[in-house]
C-alpha atoms as a PDB file:
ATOM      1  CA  UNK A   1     -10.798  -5.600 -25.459  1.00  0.00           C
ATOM      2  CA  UNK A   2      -7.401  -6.179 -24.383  1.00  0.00           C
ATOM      3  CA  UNK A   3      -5.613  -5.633 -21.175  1.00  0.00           C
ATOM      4  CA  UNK A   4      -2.019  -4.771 -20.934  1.00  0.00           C
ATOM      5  CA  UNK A   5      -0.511  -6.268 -18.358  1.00  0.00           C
ATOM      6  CA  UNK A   6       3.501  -6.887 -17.567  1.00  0.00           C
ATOM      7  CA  UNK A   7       4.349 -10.389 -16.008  1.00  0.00           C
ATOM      8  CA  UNK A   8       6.875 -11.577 -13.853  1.00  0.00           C
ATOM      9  CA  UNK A   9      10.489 -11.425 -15.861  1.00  0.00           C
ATOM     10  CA  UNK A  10       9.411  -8.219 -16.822  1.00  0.00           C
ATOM     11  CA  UNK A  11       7.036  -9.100 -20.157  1.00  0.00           C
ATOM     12  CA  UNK A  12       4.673  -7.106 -21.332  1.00  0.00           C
ATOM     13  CA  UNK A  13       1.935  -8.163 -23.258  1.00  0.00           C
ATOM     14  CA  UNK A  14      -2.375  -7.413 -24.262  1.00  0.00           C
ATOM     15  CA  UNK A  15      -4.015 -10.158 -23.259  1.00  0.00           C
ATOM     16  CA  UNK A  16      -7.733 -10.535 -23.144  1.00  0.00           C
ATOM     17  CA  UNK A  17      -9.987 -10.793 -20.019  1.00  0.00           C
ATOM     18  CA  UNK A  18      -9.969 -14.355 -19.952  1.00  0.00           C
ATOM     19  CA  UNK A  19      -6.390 -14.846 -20.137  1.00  0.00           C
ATOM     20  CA  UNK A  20      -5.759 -12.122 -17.614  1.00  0.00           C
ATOM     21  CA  UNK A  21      -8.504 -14.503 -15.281  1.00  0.00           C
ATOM     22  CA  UNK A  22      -5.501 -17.284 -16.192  1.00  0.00           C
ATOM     23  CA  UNK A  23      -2.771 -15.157 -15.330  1.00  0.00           C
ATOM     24  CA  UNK A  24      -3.846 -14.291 -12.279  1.00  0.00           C
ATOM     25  CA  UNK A  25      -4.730 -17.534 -10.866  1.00  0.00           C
ATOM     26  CA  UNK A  26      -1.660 -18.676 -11.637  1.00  0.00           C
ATOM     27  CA  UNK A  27       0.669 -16.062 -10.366  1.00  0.00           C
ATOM     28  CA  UNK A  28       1.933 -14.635 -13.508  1.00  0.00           C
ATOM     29  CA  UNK A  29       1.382 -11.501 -13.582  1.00  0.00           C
ATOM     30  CA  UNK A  30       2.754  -8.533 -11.704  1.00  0.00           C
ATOM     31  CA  UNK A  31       0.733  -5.749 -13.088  1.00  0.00           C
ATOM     32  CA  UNK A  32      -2.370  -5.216 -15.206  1.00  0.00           C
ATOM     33  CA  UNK A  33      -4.279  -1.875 -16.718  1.00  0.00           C
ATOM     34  CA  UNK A  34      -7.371  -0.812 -15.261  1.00  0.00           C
ATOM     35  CA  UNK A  35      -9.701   2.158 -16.183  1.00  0.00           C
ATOM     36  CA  UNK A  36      -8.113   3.855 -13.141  1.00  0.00           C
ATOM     37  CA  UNK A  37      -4.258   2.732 -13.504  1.00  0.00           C
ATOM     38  CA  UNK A  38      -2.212   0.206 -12.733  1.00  0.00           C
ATOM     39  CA  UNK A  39      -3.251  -2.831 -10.548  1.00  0.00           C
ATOM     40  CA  UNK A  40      -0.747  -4.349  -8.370  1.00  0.00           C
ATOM     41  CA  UNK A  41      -0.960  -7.963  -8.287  1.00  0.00           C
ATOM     42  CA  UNK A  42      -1.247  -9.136  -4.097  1.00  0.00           C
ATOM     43  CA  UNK A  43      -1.740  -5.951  -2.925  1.00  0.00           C
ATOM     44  CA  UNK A  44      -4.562  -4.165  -5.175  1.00  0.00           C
ATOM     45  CA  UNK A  45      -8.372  -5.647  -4.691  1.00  0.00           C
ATOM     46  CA  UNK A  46      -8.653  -8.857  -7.057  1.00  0.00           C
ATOM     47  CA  UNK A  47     -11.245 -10.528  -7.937  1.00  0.00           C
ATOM     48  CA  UNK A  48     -11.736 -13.761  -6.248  1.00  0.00           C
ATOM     49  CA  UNK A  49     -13.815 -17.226  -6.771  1.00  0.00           C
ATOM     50  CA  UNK A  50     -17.235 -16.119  -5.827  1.00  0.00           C
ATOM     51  CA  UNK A  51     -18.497 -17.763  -2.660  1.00  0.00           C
ATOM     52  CA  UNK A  52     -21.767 -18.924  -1.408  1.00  0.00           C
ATOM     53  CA  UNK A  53     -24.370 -16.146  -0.188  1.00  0.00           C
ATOM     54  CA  UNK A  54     -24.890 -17.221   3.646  1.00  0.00           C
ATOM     55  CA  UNK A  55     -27.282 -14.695   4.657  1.00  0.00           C
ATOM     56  CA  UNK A  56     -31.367 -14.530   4.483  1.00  0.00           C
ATOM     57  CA  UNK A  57     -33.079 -16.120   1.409  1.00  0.00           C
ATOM     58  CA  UNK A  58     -35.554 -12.668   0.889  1.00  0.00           C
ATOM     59  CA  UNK A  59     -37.296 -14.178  -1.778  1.00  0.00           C
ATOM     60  CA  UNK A  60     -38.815 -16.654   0.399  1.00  0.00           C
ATOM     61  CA  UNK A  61     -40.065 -13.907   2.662  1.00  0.00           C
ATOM     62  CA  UNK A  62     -44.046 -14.026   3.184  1.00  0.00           C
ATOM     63  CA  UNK A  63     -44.219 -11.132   0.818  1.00  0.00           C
ATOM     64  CA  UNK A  64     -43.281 -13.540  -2.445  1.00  0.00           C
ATOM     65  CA  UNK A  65     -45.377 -16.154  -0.749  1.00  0.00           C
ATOM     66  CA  UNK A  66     -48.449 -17.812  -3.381  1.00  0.00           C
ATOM     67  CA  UNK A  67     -50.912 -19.083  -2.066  1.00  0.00           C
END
């Protein structure tokens, strides 16, 4: 599936999901599609390099435990 998106300089193009990933790490893009409109780039919710979970590990609870 394609995305249209319109980059800085005013471009628009359809770019797949991967190259939109691209786009948007390198600050290219000003706008993309979503199912619900147009995304903003810096302002709208992004996506972002997904970090380590830091809280409680629940499958080692003493429920999951084998003895």
């Amino acid at each position: 599936m394609l995305v249209p998106v319109i980059l800085k300089g005013g471009r628009t193009e359809l770019v797949s999901k991967d190259e939109l990933q691209h786009l948007i790490a390198t600050e290219q893009v000003l706008y993309f599609k979503r199912s619900d409109g147009w995304a903003v780039f810096e302002r709208d919710n992004m996506r972002h390099e997904k970090k380590p979970f830091g809280g409680a590990d629940r499958r080692e609870h003493e429920v999951y435990a084998r003895d």
